[in-house]
C-alpha atoms as a PDB file:
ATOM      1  CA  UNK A   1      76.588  93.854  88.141  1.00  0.00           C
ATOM      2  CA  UNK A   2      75.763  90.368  88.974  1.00  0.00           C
ATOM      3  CA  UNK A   3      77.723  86.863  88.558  1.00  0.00           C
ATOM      4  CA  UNK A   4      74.315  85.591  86.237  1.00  0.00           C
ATOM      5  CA  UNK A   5      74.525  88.636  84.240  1.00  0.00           C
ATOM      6  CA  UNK A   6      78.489  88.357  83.791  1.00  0.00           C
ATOM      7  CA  UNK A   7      77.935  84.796  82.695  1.00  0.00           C
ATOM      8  CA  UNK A   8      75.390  85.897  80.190  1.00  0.00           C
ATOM      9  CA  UNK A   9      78.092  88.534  78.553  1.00  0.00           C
ATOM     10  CA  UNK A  10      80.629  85.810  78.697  1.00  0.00           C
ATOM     11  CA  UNK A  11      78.896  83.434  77.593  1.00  0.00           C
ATOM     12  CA  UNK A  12      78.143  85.825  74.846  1.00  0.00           C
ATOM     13  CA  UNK A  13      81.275  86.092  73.992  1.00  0.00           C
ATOM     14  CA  UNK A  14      82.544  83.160  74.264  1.00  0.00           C
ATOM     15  CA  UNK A  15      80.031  81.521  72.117  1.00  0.00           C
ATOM     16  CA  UNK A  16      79.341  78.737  74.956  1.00  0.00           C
ATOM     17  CA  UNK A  17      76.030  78.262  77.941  1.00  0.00           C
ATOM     18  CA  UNK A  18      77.951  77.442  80.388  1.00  0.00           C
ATOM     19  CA  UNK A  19      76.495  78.039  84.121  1.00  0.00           C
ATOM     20  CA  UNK A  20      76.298  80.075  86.623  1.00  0.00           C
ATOM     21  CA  UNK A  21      77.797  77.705  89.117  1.00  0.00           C
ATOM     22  CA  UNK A  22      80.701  77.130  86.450  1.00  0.00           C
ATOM     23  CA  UNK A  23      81.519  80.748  85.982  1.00  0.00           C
ATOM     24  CA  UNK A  24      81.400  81.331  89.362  1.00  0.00           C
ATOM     25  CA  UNK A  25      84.719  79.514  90.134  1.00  0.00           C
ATOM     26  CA  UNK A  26      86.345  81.450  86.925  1.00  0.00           C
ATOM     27  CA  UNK A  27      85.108  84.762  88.277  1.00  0.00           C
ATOM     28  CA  UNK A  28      86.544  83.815  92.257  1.00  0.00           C
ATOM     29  CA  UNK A  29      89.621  82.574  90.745  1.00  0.00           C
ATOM     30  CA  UNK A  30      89.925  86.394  88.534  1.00  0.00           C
ATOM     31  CA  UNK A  31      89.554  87.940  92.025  1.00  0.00           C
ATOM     32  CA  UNK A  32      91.532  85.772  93.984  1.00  0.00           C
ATOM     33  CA  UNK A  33      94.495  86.987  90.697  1.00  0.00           C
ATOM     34  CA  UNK A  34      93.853  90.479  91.612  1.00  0.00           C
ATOM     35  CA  UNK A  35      93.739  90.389  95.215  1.00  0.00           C
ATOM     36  CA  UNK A  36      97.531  88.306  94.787  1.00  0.00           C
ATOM     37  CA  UNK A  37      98.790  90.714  91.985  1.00  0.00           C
ATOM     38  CA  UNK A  38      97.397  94.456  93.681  1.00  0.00           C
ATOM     39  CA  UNK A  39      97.625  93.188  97.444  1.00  0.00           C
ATOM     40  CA  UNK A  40      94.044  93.627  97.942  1.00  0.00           C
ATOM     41  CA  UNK A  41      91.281  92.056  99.848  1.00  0.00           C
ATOM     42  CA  UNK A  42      88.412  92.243  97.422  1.00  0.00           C
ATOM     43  CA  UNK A  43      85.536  89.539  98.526  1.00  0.00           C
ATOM     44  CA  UNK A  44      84.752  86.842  96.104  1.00  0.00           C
ATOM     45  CA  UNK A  45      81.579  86.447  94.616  1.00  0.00           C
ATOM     46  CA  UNK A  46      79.364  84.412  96.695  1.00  0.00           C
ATOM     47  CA  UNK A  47      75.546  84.995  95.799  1.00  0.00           C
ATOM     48  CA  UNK A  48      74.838  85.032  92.049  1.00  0.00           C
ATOM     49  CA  UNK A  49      71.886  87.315  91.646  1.00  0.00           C
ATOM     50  CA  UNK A  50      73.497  90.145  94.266  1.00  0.00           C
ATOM     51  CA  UNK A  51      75.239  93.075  92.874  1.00  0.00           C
ATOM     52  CA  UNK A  52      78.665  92.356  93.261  1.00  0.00           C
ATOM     53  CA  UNK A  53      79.802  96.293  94.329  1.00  0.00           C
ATOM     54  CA  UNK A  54      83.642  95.826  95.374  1.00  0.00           C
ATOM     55  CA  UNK A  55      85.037  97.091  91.804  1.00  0.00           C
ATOM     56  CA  UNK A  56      82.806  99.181  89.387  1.00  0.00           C
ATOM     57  CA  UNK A  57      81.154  97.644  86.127  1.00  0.00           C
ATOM     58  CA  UNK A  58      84.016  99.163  84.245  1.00  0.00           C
ATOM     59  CA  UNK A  59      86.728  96.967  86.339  1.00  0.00           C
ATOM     60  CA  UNK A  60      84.143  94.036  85.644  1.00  0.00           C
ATOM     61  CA  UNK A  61      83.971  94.592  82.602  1.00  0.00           C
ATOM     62  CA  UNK A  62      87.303  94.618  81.734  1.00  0.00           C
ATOM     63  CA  UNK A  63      89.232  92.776  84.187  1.00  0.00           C
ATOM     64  CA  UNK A  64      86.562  89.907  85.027  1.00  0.00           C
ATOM     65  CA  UNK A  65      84.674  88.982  81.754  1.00  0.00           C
ATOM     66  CA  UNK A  66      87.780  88.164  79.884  1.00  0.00           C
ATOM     67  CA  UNK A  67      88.879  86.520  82.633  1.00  0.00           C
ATOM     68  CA  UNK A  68      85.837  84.592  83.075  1.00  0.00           C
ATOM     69  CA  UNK A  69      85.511  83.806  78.950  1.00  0.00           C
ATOM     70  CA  UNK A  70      89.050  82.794  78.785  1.00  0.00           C
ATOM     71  CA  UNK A  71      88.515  80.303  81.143  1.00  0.00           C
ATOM     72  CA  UNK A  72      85.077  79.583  79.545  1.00  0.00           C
ATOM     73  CA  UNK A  73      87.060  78.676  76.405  1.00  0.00           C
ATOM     74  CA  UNK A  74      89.537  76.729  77.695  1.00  0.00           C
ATOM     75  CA  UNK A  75      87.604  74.907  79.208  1.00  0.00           C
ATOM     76  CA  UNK A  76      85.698  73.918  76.011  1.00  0.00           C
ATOM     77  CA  UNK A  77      89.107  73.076  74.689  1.00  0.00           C
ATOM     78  CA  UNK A  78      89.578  76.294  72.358  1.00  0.00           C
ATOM     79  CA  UNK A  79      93.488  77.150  73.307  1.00  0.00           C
ATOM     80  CA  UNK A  80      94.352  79.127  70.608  1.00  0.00           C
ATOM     81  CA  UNK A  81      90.727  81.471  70.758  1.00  0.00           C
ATOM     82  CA  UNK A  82      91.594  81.739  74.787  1.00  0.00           C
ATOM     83  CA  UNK A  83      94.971  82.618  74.566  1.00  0.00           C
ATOM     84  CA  UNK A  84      94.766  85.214  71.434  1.00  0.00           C
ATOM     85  CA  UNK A  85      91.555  86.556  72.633  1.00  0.00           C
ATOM     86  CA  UNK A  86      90.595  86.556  76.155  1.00  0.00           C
ATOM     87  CA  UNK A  87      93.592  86.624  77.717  1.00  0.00           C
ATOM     88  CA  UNK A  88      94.686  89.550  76.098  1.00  0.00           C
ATOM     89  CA  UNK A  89      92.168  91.397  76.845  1.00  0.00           C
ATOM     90  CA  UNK A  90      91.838  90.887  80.080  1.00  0.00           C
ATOM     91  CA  UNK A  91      96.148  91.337  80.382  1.00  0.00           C
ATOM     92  CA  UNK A  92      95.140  94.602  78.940  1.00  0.00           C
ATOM     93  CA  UNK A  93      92.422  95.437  81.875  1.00  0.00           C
ATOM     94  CA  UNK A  94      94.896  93.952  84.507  1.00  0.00           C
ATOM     95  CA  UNK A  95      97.515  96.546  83.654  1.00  0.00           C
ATOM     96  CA  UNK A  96      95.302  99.445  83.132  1.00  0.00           C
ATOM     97  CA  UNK A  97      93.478  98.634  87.074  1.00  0.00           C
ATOM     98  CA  UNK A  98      97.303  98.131  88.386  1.00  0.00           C
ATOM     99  CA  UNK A  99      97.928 101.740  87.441  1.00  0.00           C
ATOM    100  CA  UNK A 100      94.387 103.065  88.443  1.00  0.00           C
ATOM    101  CA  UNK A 101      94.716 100.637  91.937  1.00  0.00           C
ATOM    102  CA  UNK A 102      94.418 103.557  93.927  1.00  0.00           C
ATOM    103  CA  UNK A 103      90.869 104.680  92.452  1.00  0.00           C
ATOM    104  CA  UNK A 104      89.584 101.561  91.350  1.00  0.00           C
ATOM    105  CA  UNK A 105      89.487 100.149  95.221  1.00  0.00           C
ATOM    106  CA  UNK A 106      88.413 101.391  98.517  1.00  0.00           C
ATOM    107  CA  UNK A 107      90.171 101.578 101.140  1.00  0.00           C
ATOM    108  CA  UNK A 108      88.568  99.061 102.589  1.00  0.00           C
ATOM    109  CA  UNK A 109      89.823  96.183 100.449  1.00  0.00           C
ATOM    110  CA  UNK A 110      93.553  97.249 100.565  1.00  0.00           C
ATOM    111  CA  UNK A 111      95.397  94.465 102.095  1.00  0.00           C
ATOM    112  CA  UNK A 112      98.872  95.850 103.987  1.00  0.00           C
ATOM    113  CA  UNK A 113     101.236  95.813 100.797  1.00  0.00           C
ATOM    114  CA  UNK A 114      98.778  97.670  98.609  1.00  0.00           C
ATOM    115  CA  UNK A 115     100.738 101.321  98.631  1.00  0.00           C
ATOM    116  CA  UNK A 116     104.027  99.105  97.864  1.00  0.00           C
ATOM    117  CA  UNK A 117     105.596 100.701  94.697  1.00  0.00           C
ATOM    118  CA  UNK A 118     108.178  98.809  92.209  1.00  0.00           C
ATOM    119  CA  UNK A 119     110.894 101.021  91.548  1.00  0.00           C
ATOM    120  CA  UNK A 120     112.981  99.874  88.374  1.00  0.00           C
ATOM    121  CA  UNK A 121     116.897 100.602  88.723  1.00  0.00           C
ATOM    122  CA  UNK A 122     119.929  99.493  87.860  1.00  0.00           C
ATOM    123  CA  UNK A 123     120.118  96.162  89.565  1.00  0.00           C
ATOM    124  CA  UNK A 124     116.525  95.587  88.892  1.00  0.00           C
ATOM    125  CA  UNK A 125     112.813  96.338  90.794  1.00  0.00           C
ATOM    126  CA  UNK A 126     112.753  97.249  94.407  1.00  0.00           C
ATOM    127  CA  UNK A 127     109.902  97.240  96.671  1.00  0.00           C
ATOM    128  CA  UNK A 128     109.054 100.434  98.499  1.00  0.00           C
END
């Protein structure tokens, strides 16, 4: 899937035409969230009509295109659609790739703390 055809679904979505250029920031900053979140090394989009292959349409689809139309929407000044809308969704597609890390990224764009596991105990979560 390419950056211009995940600005036409979120655009789609969102209601708006914003561009290419514009999404493209919204979609880095998505990745540069999952890289921070999952301790991976997934590259950011850089050319807009190449078929961005580090995560499958499925992880685009529902990790990056909320992402990208929340941001569309705030942007545009819509708070309330953003937050009860978009954001949710793509919470929703954040959680579901944190437990399917594993499969949804190669090992090639595993960053050193990727296999670290949260263990909740008494005194709270502990890295291992």
């Amino acid at each position: 899937m390419t950056l211009t055809e995940i600005t036409q679904i979120a655009n789609d979505f969102a209601d708006e035409q914003v561009t290419v250029a514009v999404t493209k920031g919204f979609a880095n900053e998505c990745i540069a969230n999952i890289n921070a979140q999952l301790s991976a090394k997934l590259p950011m989009f850089d050319a807009v009509d190449t078929d961005y292959t580090a995560l499958s349409e499925v992880w685009l689809r529902s990790v990056v295109i909320p992402y990208v139309s929340y941001a569309i929407k705030l942007n545009d000044g819509s708070l309330n659609e953003a937050d009860t809308t978009f954001i949710q969704r793509y919470n929703i597609g954040m959680s579901v790739l944190k437990k399917n890390k594993k499969a949804a990224i190669a090992e090639e764009y595993r960053d050193s703390g990727f296999s670290k596991v949260i263990v909740i105990g008494t005194f709270g979560p502990t890295w291992y």
